[in-house]
PDB file of N, CA and C in Angstrom:
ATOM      1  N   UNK A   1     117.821  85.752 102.747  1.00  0.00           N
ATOM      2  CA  UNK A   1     116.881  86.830 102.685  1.00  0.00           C
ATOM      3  C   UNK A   1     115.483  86.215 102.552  1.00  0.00           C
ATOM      4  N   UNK A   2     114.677  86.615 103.647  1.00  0.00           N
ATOM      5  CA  UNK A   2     113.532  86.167 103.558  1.00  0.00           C
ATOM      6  C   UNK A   2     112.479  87.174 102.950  1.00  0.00           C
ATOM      7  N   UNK A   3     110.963  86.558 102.040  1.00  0.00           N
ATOM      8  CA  UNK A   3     109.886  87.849 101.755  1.00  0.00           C
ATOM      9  C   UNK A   3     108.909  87.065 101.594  1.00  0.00           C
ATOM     10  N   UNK A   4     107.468  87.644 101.676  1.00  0.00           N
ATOM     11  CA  UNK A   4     106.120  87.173 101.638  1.00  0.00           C
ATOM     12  C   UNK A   4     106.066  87.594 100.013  1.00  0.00           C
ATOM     13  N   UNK A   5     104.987  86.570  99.320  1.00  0.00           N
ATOM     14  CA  UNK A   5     104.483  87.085  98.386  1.00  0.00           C
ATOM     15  C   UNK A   5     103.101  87.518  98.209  1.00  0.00           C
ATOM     16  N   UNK A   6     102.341  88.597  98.896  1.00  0.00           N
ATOM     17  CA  UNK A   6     101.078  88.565  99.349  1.00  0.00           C
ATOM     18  C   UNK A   6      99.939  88.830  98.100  1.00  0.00           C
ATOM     19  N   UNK A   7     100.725  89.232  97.003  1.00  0.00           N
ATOM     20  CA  UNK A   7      99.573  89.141  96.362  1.00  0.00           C
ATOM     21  C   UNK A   7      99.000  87.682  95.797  1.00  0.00           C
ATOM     22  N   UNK A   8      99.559  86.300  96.182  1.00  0.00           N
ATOM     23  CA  UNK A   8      99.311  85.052  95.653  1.00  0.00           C
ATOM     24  C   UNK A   8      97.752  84.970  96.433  1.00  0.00           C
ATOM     25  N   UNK A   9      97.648  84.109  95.826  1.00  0.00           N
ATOM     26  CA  UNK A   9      96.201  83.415  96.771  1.00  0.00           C
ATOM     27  C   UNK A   9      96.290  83.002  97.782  1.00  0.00           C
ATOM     28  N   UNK A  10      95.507  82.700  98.786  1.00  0.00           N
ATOM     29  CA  UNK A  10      95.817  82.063  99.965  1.00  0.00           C
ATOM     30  C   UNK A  10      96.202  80.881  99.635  1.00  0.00           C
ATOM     31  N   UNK A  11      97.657  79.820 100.791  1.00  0.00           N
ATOM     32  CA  UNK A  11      97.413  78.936 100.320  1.00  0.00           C
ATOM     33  C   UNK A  11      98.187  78.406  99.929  1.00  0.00           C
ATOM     34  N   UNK A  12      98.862  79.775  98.485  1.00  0.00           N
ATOM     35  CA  UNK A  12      99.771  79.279  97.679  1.00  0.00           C
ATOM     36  C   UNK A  12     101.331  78.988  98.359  1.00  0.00           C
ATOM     37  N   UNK A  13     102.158  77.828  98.384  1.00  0.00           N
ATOM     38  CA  UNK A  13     103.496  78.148  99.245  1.00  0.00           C
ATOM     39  C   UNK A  13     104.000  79.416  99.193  1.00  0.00           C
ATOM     40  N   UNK A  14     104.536  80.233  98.101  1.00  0.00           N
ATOM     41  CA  UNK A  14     105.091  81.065  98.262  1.00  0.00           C
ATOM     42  C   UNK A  14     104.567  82.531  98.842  1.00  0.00           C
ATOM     43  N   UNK A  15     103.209  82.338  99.225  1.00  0.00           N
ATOM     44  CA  UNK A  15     102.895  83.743  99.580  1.00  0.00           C
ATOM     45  C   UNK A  15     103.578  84.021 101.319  1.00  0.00           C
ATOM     46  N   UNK A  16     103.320  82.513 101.651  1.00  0.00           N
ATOM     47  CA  UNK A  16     104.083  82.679 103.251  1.00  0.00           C
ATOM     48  C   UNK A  16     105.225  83.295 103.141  1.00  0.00           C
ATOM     49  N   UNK A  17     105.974  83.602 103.814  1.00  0.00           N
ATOM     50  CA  UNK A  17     107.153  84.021 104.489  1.00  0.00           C
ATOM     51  C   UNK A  17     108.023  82.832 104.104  1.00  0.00           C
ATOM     52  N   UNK A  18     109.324  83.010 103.266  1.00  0.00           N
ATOM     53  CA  UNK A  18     109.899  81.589 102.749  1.00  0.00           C
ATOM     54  C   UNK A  18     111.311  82.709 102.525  1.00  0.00           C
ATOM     55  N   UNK A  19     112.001  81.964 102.239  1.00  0.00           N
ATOM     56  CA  UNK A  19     113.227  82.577 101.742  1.00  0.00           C
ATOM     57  C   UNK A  19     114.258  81.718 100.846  1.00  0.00           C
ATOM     58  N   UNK A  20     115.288  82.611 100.126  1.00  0.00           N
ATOM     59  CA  UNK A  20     115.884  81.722  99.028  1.00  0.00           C
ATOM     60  C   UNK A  20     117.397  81.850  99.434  1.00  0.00           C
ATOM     61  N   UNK A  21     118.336  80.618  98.941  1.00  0.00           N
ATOM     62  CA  UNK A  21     119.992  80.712  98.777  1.00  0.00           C
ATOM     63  C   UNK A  21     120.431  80.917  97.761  1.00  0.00           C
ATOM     64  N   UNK A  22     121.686  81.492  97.480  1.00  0.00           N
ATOM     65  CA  UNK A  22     122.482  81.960  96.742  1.00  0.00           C
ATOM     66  C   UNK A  22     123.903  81.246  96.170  1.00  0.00           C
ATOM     67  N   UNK A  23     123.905  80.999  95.386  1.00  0.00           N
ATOM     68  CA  UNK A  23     125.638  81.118  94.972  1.00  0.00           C
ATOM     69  C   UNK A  23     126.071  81.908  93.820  1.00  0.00           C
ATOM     70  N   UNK A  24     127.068  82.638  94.108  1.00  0.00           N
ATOM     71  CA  UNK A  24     127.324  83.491  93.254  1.00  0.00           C
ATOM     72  C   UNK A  24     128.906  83.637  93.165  1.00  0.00           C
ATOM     73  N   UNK A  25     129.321  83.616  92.162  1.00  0.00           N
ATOM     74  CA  UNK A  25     131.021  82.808  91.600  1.00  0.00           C
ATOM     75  C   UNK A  25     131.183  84.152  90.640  1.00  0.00           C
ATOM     76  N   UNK A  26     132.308  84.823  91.260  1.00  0.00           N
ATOM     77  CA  UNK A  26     132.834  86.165  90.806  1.00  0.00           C
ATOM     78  C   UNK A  26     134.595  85.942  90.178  1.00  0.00           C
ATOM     79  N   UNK A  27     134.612  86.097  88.655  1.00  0.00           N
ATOM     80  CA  UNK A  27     135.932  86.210  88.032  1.00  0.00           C
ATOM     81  C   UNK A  27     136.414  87.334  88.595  1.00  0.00           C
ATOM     82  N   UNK A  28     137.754  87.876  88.707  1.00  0.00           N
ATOM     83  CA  UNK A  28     138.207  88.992  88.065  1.00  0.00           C
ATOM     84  C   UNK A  28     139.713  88.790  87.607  1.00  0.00           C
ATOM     85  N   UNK A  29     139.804  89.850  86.357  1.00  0.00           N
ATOM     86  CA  UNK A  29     141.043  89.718  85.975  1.00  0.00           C
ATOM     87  C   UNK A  29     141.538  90.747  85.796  1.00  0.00           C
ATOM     88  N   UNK A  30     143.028  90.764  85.292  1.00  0.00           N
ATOM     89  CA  UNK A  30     143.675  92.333  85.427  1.00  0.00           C
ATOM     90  C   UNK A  30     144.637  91.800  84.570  1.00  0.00           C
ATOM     91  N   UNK A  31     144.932  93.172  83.392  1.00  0.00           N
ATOM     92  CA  UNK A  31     146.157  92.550  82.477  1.00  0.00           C
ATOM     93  C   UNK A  31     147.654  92.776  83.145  1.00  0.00           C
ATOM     94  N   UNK A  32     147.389  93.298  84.193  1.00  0.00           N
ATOM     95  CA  UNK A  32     149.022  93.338  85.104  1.00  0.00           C
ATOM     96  C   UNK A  32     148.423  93.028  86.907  1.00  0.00           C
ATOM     97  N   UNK A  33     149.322  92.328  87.556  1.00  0.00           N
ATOM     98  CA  UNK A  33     149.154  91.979  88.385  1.00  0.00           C
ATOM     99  C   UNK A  33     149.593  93.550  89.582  1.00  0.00           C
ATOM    100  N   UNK A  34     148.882  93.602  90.794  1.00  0.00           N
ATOM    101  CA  UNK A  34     149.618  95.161  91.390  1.00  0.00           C
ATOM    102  C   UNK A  34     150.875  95.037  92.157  1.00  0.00           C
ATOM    103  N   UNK A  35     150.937  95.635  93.188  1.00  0.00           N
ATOM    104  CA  UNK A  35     152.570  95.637  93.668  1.00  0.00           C
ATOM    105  C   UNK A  35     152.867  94.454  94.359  1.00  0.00           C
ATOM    106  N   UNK A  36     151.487  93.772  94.801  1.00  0.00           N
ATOM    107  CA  UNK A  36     151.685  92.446  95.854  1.00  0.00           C
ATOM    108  C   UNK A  36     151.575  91.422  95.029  1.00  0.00           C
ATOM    109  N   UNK A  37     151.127  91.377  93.628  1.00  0.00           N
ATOM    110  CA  UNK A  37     150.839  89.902  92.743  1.00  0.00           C
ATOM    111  C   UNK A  37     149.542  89.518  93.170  1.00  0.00           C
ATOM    112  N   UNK A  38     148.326  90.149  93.390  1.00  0.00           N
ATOM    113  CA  UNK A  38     147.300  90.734  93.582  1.00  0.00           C
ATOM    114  C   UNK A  38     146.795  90.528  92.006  1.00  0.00           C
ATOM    115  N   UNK A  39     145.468  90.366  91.526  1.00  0.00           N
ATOM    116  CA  UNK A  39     144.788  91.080  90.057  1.00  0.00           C
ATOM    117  C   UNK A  39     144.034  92.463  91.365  1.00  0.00           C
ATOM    118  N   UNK A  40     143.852  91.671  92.629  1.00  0.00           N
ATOM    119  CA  UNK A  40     142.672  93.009  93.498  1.00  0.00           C
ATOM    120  C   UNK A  40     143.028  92.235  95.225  1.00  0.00           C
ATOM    121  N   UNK A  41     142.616  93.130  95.983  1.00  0.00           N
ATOM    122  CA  UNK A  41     142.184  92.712  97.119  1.00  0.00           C
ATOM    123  C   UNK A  41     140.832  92.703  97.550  1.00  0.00           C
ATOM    124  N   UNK A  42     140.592  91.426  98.063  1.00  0.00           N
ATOM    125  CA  UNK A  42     139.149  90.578  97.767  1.00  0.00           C
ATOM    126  C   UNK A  42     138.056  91.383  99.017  1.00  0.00           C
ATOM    127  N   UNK A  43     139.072  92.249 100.102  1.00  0.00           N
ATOM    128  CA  UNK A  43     138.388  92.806 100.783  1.00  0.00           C
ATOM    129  C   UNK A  43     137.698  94.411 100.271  1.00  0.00           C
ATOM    130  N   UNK A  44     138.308  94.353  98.959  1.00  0.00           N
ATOM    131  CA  UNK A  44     137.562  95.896  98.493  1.00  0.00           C
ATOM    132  C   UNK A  44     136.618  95.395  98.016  1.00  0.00           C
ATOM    133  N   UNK A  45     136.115  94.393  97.586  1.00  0.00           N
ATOM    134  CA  UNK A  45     135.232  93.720  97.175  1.00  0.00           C
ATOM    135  C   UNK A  45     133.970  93.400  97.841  1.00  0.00           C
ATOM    136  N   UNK A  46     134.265  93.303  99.363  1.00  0.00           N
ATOM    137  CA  UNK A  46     132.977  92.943 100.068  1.00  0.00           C
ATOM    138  C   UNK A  46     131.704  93.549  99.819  1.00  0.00           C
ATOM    139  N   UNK A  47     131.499  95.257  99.553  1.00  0.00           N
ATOM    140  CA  UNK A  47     130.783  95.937  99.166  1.00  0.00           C
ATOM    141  C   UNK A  47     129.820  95.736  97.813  1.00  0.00           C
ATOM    142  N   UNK A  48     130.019  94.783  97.694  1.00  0.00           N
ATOM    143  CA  UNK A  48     129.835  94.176  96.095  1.00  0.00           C
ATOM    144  C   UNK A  48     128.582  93.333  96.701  1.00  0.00           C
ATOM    145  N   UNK A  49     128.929  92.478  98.020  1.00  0.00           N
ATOM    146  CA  UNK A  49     127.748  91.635  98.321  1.00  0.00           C
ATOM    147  C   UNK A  49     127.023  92.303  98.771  1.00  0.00           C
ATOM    148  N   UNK A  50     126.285  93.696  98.910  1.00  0.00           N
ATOM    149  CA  UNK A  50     125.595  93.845  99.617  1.00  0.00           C
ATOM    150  C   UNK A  50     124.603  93.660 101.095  1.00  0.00           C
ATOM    151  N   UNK A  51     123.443  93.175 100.953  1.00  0.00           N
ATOM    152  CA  UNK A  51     123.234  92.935 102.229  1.00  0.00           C
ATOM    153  C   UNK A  51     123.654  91.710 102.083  1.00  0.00           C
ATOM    154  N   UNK A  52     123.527  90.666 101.334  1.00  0.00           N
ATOM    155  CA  UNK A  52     124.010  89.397 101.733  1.00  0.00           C
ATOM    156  C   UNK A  52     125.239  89.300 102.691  1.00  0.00           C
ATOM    157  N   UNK A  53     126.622  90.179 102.900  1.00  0.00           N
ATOM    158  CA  UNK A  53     127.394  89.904 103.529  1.00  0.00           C
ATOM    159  C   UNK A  53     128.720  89.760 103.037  1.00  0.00           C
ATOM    160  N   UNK A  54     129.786  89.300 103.212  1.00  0.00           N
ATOM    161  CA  UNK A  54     130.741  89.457 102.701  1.00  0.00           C
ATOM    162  C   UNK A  54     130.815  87.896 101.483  1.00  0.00           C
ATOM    163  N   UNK A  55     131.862  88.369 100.670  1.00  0.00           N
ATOM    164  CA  UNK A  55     131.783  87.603  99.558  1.00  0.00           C
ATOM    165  C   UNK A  55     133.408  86.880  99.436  1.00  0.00           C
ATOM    166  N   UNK A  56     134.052  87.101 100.674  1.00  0.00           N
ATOM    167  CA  UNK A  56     135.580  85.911 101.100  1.00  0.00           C
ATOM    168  C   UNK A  56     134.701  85.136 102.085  1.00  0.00           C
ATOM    169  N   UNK A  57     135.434  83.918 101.848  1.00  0.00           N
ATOM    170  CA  UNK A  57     135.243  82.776 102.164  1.00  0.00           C
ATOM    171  C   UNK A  57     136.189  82.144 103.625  1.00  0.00           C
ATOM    172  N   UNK A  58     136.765  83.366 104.021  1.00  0.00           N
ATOM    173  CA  UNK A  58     138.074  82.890 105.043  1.00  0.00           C
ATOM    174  C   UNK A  58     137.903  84.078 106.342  1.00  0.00           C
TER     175      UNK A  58
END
């Protein structure tokens, strides 16, 4: 995700157009596992990343 920071001074790096990365490391747990041995399915989950995109790795 890219953004300007325009109220900086001229000049300053970050007022250009720059953008940042992410990592973001999601637990979940469940005190019973569901009918498949599942705690969840990781695709109900995608909605979670928002615009970033999906949050499986496969």
């Amino acid at each position: 995700m890219s953004h300007e920071l325009r109220l900086l001074p001229t000049g300053h790096k970050c007022r250009r157009n720059h953008g940042h990365n992410y990592v973001v490391t999601v637990t979940v747990t469940a005190e019973r596992l569901d009918e498949y041995g599942f705690v969840t399915d990781f695709g109900e989950l995608d909605g979670f990343a928002g615009e970033s995109g999906s949050i499986t790795d496969y």
